[in-house]
N, C-alpha and C. Protein backbone atom coordinates (compact mmCIF):
# COMPACT_ATOMS: atom_id res chain seq x y z
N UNK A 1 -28.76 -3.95 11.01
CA UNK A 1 -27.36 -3.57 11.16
C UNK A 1 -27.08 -2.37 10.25
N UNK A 2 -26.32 -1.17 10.40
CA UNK A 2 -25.96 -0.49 9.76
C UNK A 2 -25.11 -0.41 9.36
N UNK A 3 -24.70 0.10 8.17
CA UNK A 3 -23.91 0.83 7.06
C UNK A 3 -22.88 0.76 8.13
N UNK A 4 -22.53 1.54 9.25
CA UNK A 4 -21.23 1.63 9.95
C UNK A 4 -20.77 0.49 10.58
N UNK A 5 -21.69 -0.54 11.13
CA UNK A 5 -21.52 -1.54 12.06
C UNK A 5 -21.05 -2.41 11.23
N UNK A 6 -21.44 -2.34 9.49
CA UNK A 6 -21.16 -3.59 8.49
C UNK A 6 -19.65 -3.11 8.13
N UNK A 7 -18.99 -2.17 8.27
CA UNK A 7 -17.91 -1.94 7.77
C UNK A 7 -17.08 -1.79 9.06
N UNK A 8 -17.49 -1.74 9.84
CA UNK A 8 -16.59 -1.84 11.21
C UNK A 8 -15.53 -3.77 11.32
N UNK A 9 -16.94 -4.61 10.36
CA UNK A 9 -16.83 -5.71 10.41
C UNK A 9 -15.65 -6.01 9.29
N UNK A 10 -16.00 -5.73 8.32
CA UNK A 10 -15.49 -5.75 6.83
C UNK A 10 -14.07 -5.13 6.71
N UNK A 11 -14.12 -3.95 7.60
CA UNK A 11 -13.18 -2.84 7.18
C UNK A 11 -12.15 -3.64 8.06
N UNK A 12 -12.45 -4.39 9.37
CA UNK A 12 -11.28 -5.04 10.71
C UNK A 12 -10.81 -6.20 9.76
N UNK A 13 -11.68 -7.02 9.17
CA UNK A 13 -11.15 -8.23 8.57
C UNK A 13 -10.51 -8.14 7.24
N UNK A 14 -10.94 -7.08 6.76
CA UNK A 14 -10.36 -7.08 5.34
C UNK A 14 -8.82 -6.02 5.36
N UNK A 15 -8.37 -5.16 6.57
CA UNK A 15 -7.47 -4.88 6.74
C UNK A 15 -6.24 -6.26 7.77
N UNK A 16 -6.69 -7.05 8.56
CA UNK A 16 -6.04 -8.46 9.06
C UNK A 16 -5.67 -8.92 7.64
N UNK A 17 -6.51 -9.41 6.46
CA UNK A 17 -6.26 -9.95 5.72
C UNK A 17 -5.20 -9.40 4.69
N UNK A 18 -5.01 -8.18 4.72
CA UNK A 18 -4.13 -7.58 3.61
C UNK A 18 -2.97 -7.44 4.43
N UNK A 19 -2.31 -7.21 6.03
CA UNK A 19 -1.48 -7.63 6.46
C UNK A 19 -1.00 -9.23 6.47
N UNK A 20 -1.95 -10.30 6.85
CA UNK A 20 -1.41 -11.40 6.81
C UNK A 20 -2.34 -12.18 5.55
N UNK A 21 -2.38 -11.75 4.47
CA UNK A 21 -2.26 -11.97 3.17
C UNK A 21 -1.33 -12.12 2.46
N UNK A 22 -0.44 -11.45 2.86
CA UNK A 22 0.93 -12.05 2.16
C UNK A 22 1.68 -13.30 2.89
N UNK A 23 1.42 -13.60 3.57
CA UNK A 23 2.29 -14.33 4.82
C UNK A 23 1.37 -16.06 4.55
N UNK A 24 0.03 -15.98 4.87
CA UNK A 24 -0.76 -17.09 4.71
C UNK A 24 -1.54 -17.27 3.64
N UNK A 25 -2.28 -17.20 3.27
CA UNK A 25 -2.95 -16.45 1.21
C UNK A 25 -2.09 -15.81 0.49
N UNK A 26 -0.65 -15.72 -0.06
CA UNK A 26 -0.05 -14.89 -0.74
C UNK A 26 -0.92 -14.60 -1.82
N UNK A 27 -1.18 -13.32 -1.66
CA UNK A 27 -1.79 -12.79 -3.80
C UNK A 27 -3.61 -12.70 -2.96
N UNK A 28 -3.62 -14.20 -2.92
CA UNK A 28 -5.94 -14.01 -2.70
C UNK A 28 -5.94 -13.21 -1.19
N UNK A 29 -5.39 -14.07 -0.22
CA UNK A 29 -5.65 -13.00 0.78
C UNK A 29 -5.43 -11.41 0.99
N UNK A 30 -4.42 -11.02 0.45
CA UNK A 30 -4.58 -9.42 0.41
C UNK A 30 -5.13 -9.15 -0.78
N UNK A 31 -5.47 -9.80 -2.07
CA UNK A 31 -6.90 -9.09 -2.85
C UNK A 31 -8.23 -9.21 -1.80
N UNK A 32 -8.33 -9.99 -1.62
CA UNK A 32 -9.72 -10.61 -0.61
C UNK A 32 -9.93 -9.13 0.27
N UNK A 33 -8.87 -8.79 0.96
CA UNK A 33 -8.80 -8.18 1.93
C UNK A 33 -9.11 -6.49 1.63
N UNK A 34 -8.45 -5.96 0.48
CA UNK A 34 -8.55 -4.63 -0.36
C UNK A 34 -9.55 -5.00 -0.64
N UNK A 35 -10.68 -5.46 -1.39
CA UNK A 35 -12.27 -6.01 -1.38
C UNK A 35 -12.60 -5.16 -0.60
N UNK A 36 -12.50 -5.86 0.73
CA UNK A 36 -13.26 -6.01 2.03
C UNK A 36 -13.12 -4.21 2.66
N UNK A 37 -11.73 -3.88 2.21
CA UNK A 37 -11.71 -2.45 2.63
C UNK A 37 -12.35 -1.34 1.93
N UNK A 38 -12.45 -1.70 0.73
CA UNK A 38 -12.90 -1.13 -0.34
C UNK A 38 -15.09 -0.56 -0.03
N UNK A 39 -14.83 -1.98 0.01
CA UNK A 39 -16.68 -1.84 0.94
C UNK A 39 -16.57 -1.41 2.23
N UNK A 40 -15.45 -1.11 3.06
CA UNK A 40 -16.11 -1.09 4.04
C UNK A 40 -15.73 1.14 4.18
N UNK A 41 -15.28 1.47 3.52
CA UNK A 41 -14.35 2.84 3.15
C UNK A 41 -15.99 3.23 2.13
N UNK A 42 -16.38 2.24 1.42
CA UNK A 42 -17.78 3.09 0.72
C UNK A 42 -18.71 3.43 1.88
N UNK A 43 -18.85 1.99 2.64
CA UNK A 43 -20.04 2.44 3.44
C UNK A 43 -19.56 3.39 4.18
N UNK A 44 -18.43 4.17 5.15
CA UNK A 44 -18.23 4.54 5.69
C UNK A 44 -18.75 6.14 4.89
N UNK A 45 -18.32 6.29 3.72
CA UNK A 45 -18.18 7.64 3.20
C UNK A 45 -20.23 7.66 2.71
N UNK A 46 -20.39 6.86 2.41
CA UNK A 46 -21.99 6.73 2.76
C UNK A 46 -22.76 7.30 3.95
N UNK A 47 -22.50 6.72 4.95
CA UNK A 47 -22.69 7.33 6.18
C UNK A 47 -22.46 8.41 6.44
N UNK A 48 -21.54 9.15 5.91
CA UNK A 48 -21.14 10.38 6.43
C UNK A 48 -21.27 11.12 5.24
N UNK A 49 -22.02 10.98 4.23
CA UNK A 49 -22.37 12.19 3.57
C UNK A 49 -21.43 12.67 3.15
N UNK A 50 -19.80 11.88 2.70
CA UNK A 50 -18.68 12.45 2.35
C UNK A 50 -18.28 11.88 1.18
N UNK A 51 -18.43 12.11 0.01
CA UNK A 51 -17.81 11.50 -0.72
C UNK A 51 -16.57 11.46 -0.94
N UNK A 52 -15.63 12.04 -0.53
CA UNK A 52 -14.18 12.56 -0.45
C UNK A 52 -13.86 11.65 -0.08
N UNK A 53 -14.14 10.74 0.97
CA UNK A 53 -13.43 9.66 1.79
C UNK A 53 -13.44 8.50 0.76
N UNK A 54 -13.91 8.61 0.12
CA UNK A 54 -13.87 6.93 -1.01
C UNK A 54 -13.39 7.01 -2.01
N UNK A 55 -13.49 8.92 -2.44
CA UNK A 55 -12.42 9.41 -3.53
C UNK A 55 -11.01 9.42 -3.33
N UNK A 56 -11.19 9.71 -2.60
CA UNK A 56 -9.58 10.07 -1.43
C UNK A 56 -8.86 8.35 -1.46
N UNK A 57 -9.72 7.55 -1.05
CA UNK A 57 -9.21 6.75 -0.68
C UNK A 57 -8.48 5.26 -2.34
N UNK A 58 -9.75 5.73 -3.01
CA UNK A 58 -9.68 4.95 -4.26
C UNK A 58 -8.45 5.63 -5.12
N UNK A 59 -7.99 7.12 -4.76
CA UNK A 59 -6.93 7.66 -5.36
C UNK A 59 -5.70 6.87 -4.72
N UNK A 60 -5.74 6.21 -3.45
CA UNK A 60 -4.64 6.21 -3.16
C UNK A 60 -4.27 4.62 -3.66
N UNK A 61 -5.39 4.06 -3.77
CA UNK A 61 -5.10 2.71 -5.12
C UNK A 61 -4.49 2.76 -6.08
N UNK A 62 -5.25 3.81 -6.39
CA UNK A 62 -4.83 4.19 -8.54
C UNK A 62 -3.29 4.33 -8.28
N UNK A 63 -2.85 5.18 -7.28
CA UNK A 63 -1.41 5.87 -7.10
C UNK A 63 -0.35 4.30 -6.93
N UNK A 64 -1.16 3.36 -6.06
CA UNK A 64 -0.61 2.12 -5.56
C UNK A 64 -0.50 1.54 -6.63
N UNK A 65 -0.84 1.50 -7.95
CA UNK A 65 -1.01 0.50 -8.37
C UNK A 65 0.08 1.44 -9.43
N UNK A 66 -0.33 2.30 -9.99
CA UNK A 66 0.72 2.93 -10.48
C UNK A 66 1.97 2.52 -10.20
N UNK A 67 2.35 2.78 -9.06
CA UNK A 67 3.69 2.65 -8.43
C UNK A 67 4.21 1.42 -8.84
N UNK A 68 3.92 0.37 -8.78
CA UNK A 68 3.64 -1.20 -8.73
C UNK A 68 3.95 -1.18 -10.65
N UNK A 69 3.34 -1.19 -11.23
CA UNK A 69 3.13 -1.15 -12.54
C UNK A 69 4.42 -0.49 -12.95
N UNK A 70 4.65 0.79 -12.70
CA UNK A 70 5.48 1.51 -13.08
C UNK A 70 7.62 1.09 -12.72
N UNK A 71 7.26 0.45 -11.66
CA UNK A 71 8.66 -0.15 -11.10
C UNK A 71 8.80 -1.87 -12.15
N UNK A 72 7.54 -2.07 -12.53
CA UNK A 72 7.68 -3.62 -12.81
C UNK A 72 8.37 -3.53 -14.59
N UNK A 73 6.92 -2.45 -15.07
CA UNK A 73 7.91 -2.41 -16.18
C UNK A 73 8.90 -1.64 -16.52
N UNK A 74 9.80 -0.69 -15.87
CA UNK A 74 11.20 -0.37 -15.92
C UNK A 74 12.00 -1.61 -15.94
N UNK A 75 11.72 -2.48 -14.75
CA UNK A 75 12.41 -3.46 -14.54
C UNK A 75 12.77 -4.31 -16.10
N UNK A 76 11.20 -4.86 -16.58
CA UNK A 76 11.50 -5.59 -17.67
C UNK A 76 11.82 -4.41 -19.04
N UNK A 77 11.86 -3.29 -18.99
CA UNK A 77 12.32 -2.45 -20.37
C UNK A 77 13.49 -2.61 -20.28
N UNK A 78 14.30 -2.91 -18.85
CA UNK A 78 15.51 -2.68 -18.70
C UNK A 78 16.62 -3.89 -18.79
N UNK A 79 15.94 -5.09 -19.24
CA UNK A 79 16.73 -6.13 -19.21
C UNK A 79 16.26 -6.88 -20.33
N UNK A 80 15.32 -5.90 -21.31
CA UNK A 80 14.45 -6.53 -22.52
C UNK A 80 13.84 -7.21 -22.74
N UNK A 81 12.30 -6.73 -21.75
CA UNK A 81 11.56 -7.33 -21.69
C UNK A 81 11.41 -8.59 -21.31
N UNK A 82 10.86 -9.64 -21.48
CA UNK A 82 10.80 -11.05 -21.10
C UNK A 82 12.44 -11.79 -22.14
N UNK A 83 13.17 -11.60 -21.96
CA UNK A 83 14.50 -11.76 -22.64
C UNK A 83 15.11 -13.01 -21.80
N UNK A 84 14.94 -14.27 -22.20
CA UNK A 84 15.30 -14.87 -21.19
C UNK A 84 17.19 -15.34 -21.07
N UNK A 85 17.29 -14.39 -21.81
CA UNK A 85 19.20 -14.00 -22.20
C UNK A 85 19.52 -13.75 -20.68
N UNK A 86 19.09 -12.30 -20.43
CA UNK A 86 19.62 -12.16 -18.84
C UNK A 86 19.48 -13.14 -17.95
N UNK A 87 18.46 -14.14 -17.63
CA UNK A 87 18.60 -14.92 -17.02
C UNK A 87 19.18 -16.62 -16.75
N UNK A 88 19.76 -16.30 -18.01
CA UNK A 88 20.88 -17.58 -17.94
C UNK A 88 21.96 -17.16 -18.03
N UNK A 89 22.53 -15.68 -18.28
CA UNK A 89 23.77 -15.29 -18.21
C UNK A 89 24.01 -15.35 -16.31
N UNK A 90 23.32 -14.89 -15.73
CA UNK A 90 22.96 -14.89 -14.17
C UNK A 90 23.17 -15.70 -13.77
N UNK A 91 22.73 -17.13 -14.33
CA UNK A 91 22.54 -18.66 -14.42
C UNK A 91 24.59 -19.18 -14.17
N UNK A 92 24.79 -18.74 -15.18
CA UNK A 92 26.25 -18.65 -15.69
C UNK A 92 27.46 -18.19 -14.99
N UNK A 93 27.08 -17.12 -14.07
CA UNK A 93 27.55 -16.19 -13.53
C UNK A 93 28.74 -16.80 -12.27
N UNK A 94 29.83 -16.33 -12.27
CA UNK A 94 30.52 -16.50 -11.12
C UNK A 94 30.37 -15.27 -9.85
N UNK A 95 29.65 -15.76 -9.45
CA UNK A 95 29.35 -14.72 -7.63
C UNK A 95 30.57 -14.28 -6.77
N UNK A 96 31.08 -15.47 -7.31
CA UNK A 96 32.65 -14.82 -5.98
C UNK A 96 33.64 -13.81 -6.56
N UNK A 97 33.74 -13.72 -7.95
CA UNK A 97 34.68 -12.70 -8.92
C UNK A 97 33.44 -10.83 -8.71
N UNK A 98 33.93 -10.28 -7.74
CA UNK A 98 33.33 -9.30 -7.73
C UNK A 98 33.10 -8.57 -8.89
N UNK A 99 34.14 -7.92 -9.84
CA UNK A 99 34.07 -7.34 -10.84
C UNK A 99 33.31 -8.06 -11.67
N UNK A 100 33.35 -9.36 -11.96
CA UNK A 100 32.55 -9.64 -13.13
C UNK A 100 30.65 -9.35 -12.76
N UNK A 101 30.74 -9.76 -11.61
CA UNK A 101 29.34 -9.37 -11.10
C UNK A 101 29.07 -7.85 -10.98
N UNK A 102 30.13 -7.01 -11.12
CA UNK A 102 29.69 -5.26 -10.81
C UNK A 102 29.31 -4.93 -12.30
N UNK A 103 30.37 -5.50 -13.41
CA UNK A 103 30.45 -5.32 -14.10
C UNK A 103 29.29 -5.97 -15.27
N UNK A 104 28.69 -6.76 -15.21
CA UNK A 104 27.37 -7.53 -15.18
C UNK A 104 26.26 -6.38 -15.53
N UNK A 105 26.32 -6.05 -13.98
CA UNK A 105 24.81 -5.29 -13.46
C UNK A 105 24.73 -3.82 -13.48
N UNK A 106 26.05 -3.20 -13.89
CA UNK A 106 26.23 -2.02 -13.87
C UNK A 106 25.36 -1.08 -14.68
N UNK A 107 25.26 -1.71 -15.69
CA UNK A 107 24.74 -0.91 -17.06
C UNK A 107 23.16 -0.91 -16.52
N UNK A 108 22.75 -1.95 -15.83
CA UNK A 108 20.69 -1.95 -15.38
C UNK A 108 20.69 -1.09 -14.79
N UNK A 109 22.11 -0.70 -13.51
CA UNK A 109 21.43 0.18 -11.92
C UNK A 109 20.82 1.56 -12.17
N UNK A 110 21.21 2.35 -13.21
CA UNK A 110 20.55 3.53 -13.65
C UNK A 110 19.26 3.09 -13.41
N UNK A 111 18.69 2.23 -14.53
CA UNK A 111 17.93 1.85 -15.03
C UNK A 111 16.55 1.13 -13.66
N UNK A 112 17.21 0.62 -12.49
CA UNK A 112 16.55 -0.24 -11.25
C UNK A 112 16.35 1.27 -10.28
N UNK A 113 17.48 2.15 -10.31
CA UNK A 113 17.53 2.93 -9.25
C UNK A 113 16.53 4.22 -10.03
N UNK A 114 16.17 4.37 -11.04
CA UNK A 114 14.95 5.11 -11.39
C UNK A 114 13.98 4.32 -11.58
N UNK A 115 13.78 3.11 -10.84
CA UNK A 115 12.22 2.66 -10.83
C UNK A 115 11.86 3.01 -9.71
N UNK A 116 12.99 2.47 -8.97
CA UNK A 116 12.71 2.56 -7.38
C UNK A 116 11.93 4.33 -6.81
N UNK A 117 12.98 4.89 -7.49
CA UNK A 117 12.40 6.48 -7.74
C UNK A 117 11.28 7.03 -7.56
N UNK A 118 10.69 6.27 -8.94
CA UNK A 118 9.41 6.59 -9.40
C UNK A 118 8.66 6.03 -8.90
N UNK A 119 8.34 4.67 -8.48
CA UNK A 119 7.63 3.76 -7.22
C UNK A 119 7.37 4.55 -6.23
N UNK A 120 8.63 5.04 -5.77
CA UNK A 120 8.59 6.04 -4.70
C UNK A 120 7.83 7.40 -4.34
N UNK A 121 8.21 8.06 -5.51
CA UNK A 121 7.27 9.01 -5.33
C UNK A 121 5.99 8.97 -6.15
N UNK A 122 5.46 7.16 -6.53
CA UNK A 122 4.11 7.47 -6.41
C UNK A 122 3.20 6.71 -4.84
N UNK A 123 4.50 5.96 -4.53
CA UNK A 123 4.02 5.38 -2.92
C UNK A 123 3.69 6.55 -1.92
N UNK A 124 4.34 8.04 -2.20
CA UNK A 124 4.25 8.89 -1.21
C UNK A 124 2.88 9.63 -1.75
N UNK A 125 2.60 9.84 -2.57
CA UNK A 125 1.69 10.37 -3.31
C UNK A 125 0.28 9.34 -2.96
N UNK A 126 0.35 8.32 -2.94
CA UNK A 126 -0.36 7.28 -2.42
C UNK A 126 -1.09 7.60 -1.00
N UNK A 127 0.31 7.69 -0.55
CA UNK A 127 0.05 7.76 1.29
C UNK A 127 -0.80 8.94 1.64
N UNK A 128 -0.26 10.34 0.98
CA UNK A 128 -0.99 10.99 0.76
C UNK A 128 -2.48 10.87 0.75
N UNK A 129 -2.78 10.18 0.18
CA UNK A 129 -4.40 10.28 -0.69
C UNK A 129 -4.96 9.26 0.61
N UNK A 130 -4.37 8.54 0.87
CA UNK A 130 -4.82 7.28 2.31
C UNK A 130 -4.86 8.39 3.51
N UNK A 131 -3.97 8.80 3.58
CA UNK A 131 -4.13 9.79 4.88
C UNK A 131 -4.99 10.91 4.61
N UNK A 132 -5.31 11.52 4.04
CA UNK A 132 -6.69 12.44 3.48
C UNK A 132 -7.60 11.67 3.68
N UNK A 133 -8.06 10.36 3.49
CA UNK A 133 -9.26 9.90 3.48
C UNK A 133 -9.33 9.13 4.69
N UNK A 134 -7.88 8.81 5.17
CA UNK A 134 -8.14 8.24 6.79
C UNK A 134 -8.76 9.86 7.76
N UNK A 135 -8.31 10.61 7.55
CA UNK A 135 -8.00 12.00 8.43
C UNK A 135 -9.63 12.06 8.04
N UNK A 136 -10.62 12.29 7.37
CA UNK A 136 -11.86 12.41 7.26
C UNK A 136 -12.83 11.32 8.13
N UNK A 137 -12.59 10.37 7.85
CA UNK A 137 -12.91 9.28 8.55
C UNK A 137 -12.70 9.54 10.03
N UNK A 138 -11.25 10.09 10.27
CA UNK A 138 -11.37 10.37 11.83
C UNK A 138 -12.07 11.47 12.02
N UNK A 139 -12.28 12.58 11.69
CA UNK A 139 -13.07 13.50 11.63
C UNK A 139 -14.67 13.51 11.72
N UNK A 140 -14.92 12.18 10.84
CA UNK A 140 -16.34 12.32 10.92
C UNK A 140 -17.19 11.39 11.94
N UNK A 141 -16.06 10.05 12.22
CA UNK A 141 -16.29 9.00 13.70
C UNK A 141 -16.22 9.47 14.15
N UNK A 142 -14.65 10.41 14.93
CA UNK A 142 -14.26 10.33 16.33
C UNK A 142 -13.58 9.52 16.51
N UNK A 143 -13.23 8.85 15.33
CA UNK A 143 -11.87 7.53 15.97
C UNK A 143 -10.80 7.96 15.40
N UNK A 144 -9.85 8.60 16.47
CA UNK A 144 -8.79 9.31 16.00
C UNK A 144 -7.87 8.41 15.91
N UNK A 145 -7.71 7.21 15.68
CA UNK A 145 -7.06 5.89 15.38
C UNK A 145 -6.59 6.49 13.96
N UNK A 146 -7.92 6.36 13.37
CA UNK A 146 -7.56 6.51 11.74
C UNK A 146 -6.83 7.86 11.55
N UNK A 147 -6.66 8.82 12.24
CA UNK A 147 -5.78 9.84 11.93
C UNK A 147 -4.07 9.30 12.39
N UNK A 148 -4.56 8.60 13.38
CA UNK A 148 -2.70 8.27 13.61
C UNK A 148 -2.38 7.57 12.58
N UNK A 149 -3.40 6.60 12.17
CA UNK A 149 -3.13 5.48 10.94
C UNK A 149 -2.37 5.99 9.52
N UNK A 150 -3.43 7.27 9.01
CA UNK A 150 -3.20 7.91 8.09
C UNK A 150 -1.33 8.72 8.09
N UNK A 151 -1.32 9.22 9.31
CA UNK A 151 -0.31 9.48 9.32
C UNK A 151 1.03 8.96 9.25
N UNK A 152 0.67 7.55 10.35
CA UNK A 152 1.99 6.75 10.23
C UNK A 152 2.35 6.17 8.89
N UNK A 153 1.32 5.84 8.13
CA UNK A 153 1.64 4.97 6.91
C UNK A 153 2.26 6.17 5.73
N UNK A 154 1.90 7.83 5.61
CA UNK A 154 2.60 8.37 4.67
C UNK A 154 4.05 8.76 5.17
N UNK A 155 3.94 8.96 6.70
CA UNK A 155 5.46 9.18 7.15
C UNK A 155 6.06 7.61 6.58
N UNK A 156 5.62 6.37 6.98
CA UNK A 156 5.99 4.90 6.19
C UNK A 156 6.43 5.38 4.31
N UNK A 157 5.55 5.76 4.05
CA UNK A 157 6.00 6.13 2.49
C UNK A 157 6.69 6.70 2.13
N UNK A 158 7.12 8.13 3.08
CA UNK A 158 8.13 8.95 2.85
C UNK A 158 9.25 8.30 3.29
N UNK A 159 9.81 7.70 4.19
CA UNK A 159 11.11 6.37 4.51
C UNK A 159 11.25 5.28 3.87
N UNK A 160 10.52 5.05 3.24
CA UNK A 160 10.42 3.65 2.26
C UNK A 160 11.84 3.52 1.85
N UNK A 161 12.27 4.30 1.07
CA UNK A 161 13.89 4.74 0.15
C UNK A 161 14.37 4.24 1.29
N UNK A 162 14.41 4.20 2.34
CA UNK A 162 15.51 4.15 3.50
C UNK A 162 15.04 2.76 4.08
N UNK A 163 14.31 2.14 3.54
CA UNK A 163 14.00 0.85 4.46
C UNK A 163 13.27 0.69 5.31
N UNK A 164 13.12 1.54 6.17
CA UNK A 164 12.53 1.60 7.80
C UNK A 164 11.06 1.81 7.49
N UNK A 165 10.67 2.36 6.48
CA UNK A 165 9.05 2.77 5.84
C UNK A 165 8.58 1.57 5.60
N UNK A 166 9.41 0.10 5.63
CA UNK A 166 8.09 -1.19 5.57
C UNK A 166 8.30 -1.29 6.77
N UNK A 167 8.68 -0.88 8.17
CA UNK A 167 8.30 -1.50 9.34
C UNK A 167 7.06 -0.64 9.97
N UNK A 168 7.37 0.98 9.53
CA UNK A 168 6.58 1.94 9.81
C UNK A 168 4.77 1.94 9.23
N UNK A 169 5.14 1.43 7.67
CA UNK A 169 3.74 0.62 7.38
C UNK A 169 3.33 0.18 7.89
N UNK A 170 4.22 -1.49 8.26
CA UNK A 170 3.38 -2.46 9.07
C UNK A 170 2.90 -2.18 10.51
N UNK A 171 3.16 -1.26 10.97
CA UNK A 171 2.98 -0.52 12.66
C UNK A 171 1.58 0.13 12.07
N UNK A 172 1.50 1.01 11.12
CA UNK A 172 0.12 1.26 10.46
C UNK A 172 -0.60 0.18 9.83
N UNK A 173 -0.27 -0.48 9.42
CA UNK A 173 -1.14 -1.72 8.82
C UNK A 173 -1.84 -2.42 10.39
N UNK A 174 -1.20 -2.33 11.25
CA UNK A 174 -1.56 -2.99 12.58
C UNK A 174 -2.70 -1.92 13.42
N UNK A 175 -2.41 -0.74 13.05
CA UNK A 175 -3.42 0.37 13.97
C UNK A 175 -4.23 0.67 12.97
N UNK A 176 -4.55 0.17 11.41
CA UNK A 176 -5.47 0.18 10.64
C UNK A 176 -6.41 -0.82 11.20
N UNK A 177 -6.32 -1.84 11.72
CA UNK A 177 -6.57 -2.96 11.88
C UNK A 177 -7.69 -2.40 13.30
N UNK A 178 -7.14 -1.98 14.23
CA UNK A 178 -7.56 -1.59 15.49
C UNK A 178 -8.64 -0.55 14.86
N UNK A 179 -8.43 0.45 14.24
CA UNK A 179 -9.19 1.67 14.34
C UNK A 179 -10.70 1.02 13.09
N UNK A 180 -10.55 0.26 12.33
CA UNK A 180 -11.72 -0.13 11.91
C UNK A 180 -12.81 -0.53 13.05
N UNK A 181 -12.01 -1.59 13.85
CA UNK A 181 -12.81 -2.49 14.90
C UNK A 181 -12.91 -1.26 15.87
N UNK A 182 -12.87 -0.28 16.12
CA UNK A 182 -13.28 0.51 17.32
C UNK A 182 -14.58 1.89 16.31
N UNK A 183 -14.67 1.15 15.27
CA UNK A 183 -15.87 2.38 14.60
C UNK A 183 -17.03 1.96 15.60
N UNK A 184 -17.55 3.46 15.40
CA UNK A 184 -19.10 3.30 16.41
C UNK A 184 -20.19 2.71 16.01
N UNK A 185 -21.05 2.49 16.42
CA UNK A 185 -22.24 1.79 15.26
C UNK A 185 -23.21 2.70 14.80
N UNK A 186 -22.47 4.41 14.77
CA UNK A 186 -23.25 4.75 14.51
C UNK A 186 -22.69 6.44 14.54
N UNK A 187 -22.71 7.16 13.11
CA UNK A 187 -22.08 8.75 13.28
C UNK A 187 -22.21 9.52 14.72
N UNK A 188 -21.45 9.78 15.23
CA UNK A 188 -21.57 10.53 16.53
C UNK A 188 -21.77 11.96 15.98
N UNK A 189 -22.63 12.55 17.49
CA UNK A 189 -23.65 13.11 16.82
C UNK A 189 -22.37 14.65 17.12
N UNK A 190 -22.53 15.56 16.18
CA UNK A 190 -21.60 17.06 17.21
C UNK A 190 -21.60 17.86 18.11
């Protein structure tokens, strides 16, 4: 079996799993699954004599994880750390008195609405680096799957702010899914 045929395998199941990893395995199934893509994005850039495609692609982790990291701890700098004050005042809280609740949360939203920010533009920066290394991949198969893939998911990153970028993901998370399972078993030749 080859290098392409083993990641055709790896790359279909370990992208299923990081879509419905959150849903059925929350947390193991989409690690399990980034694994599985992870090997199957080496062998691919193996095969093709590209190292760009695994650089490309491992950048768009670092950027992911960044993003992730970077929104989590704004969050806790912004309510002091593990402070478990804010969360019994919350506890406390009357929901139906609007003002006391605006007036509450007012002083964090600076503070939430520049994480979101910065999440943001490292999610696009992300997508970026995924679509560079999908766009090679289509380039060097012939499975121009992974170029639509690449594309839909950074246009997904660039809408994120607006909401509509997690449905636009998951429409790419779904044609990620397809374009692994349609790799050839083997570099087509030029």
């Amino acid at each position: 079996m080859s290098k392409l045929s083993e990641a055709k395998i790896l790359g279909g199941i370990g992208a299923l799993l990081t879509l419905l990893g959150g849903f059925l395995l929350p947390g193991l199934g989409a690690i399990l699954g980034l694994i599985l893509i992870f090997i199957a994005v080496k062998y691919i850039s193996e095969e093709c004599k590209d190292k760009s495609i695994f650089d490309h692609y491992l950048m768009h982790f670092i950027y992911s994880v960044i993003a992730i990291i970077a929104v989590v701890m704004i969050f806790f700098i912004s309510i002091g750390g593990f402070n478990l004050t804010f969360f019994t005042l919350i506890e406390s809280m009357n929901f139906t008195d609007f003002n006391s609740v605006w007036n509450f949360f007012k002083p964090y939203l600076v503070w939430w609405i520049s994480a979101l920010i910065i999440g943001w533009i490292f999610i696009i920066i992300s997508g970026m680096y995924l679509k560079k290394s999908y766009y090679s991949i289509a380039d060097k198969t012939k499975v121009n799957l992974f170029r639509t893939t690449g594309l839909i998911y950074f246009i997904g990153a660039i809408t994120l702010i607006i909401a509509i970028g997690i449905f636009i993901i998951l429409i790419a998370k779904i044609l990620e899914i397809i374009a692994y399972f349609h790799l050839p078993e083997k570099i087509p030749s030029k």
